[in-house]
C-alpha atoms as a PDB file:
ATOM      1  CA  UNK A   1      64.827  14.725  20.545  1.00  0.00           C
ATOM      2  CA  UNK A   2      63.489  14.038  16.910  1.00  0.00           C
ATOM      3  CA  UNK A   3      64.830  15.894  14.085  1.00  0.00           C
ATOM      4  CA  UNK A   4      63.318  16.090  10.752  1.00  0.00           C
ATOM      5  CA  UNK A   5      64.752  16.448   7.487  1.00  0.00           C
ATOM      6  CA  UNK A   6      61.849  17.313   4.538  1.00  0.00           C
ATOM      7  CA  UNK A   7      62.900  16.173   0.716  1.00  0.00           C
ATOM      8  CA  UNK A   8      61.045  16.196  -2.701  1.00  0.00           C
ATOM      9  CA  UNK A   9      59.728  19.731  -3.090  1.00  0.00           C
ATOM     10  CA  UNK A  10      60.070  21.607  -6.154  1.00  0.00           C
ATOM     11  CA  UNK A  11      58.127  23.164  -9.616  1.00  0.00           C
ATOM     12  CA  UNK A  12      55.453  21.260 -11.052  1.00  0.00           C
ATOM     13  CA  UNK A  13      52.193  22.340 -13.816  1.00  0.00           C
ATOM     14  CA  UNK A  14      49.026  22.159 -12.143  1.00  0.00           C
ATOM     15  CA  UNK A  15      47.518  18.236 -12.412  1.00  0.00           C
ATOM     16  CA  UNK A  16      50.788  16.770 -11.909  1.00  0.00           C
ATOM     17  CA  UNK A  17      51.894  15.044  -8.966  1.00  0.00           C
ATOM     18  CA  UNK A  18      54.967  15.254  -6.324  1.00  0.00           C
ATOM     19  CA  UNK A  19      55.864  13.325  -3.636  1.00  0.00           C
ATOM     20  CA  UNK A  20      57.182  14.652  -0.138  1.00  0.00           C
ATOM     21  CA  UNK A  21      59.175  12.765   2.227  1.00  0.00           C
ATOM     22  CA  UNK A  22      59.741  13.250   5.509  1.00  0.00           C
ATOM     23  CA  UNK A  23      63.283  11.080   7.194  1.00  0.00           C
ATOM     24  CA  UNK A  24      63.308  10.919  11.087  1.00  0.00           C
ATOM     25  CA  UNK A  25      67.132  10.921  12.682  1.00  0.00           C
ATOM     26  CA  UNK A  26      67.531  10.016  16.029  1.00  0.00           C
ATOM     27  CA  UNK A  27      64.494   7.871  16.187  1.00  0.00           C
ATOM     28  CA  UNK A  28      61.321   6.417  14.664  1.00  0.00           C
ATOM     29  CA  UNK A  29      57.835   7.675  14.668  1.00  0.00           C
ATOM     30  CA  UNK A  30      56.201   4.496  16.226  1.00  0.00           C
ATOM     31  CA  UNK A  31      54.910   6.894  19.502  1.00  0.00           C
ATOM     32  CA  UNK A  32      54.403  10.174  17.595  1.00  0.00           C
ATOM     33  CA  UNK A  33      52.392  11.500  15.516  1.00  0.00           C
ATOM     34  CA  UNK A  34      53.132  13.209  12.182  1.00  0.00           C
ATOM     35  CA  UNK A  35      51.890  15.991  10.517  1.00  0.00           C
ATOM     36  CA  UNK A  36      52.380  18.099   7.051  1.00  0.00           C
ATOM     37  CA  UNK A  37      51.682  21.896   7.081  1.00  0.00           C
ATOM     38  CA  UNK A  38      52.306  24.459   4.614  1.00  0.00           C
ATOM     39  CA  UNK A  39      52.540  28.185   4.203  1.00  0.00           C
ATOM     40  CA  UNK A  40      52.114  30.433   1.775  1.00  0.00           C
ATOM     41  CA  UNK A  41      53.553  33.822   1.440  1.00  0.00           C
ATOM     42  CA  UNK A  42      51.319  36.468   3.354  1.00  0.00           C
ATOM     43  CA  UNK A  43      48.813  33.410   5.075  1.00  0.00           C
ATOM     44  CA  UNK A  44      49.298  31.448   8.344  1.00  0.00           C
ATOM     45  CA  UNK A  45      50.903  28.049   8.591  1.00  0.00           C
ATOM     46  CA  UNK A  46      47.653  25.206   7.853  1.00  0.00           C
ATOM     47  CA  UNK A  47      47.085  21.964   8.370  1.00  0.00           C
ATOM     48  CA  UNK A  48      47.770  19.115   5.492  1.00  0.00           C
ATOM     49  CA  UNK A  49      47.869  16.104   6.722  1.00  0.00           C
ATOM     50  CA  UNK A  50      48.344  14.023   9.871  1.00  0.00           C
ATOM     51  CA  UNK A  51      49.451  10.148  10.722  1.00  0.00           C
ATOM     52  CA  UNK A  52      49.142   8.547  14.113  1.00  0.00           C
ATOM     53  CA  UNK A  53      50.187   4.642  14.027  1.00  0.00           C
ATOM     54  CA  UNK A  54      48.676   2.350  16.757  1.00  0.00           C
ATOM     55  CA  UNK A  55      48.736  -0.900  18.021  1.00  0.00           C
ATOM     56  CA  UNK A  56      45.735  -1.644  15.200  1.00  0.00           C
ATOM     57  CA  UNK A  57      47.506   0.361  12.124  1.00  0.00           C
ATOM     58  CA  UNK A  58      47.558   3.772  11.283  1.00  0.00           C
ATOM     59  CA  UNK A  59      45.128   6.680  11.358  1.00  0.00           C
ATOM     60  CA  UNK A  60      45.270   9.476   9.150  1.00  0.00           C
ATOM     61  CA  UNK A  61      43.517  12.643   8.660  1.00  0.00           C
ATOM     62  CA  UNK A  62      43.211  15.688   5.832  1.00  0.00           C
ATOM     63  CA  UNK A  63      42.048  18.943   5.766  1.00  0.00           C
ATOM     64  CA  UNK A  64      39.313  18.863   2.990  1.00  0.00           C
ATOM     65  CA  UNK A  65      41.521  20.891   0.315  1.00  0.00           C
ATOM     66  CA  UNK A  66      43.287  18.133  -0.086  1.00  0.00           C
ATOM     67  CA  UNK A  67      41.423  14.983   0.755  1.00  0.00           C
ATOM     68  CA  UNK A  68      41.065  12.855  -2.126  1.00  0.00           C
ATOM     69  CA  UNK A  69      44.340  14.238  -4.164  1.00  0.00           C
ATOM     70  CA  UNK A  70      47.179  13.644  -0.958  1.00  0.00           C
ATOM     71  CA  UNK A  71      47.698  10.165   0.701  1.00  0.00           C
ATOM     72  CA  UNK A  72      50.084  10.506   4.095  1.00  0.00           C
ATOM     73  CA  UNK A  73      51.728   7.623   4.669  1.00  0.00           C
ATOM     74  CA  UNK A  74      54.785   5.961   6.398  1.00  0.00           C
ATOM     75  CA  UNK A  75      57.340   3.199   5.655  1.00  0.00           C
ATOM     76  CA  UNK A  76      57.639   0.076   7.678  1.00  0.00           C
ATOM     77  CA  UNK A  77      59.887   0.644  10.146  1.00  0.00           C
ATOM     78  CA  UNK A  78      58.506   3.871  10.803  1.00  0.00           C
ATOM     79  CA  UNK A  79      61.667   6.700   9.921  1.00  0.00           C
ATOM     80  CA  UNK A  80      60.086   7.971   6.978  1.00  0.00           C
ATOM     81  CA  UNK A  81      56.294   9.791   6.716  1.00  0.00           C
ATOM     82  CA  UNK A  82      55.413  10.496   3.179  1.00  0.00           C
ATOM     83  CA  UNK A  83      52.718  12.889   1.387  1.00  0.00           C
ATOM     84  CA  UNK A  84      51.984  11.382  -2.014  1.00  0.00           C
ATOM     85  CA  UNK A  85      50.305  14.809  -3.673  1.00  0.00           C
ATOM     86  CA  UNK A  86      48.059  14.450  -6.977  1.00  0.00           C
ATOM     87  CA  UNK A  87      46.370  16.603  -8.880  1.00  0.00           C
ATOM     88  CA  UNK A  88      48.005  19.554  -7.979  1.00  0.00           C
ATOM     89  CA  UNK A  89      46.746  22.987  -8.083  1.00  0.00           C
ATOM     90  CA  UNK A  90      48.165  26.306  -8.179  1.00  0.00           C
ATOM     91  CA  UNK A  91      46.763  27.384  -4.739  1.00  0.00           C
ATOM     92  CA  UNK A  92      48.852  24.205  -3.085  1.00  0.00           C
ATOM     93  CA  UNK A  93      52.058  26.710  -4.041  1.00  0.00           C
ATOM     94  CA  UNK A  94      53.999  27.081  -0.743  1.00  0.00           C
ATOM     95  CA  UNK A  95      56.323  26.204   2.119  1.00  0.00           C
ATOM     96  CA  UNK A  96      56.087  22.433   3.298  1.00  0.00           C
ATOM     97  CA  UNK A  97      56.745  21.506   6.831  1.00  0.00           C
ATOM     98  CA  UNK A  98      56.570  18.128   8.430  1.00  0.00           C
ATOM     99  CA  UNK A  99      56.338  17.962  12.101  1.00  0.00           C
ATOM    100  CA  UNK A 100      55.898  15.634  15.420  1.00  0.00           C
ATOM    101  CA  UNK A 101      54.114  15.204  18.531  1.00  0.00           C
ATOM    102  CA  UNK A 102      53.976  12.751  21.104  1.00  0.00           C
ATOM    103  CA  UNK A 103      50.412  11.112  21.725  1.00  0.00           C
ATOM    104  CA  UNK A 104      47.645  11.982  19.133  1.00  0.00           C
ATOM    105  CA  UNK A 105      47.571  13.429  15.769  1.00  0.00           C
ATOM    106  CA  UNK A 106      46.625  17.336  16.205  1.00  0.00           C
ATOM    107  CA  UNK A 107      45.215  19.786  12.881  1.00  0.00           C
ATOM    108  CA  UNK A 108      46.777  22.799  15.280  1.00  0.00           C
ATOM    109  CA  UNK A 109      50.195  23.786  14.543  1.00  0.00           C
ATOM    110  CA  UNK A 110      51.025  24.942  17.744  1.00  0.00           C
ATOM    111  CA  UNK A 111      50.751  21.722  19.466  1.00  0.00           C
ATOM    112  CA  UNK A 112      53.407  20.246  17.853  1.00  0.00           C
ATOM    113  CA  UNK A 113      57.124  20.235  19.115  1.00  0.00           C
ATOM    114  CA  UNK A 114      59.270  19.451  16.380  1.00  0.00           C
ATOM    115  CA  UNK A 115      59.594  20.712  12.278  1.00  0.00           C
ATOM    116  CA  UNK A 116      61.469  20.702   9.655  1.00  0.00           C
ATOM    117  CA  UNK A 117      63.427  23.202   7.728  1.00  0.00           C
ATOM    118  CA  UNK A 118      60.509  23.083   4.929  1.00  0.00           C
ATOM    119  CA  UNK A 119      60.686  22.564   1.384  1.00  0.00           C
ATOM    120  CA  UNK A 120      59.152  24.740  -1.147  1.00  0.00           C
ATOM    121  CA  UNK A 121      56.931  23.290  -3.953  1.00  0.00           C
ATOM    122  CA  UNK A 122      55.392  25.690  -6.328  1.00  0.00           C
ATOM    123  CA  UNK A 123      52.882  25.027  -8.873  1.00  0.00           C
ATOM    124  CA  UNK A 124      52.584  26.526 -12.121  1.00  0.00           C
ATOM    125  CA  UNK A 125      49.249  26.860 -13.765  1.00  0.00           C
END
């Protein structure tokens, strides 16, 4: 059983930066992969971001709204996933969830067996 416990949401202006962190209890995430969604009022739960570590490093993957302004990352010994978010826009207001799988890294929200409560970051134009 993995629980997960989402921290650093909150109000921003648009261009400025927050970072997301998402703590693991009950175990690490060195045979899971994670992944951010979000959701905004009145629109379906979308991919963010996703991390899968291996035996070579880590992969990662973005949906294209936010390649190039997030990084997803994860500390060393693997309890903590992170979403370092830059240049921040208005339409990234909404509802953060991290979440785990076993095996691969998935952009479908279904496929994935554990979330977090969420926290809400909002950004102000």
């Amino acid at each position: 059983q993995v629980q997960l416990v989402e921290s650093g949401g909150g109000l921003v202006q648009a261009g400025g930066s927050l970072r997301l962190s998402c703590a693991a209890s009950g175990r690490t995430f060195s045979s899971v992969a994670v992944g951010w969604f979000r959701q905004a009022p009145g629109r379906e739960r979308e991919f963010v971001a996703a991390i899968r570590w291996t035996w070579t490093g880590g992969s990662t993957y973005y949906a294209d709204s936010v390649k190039g302004r997030f990084t997803i990352s994860g500390d060393n010994a693997k309890t903590t996933v992170y979403l370092q978010m830059n240049s921040l826009k208005p339409e990234d207001t909404a509802v953060y969830y991290c979440a785990a799988r076993r095996n691969d890294a998935s952009t479908h929200a279904y496929e994935y067996d554990y979330w977090g409560q969420g926290t809400q970051v909002t950004v102000s134009s």
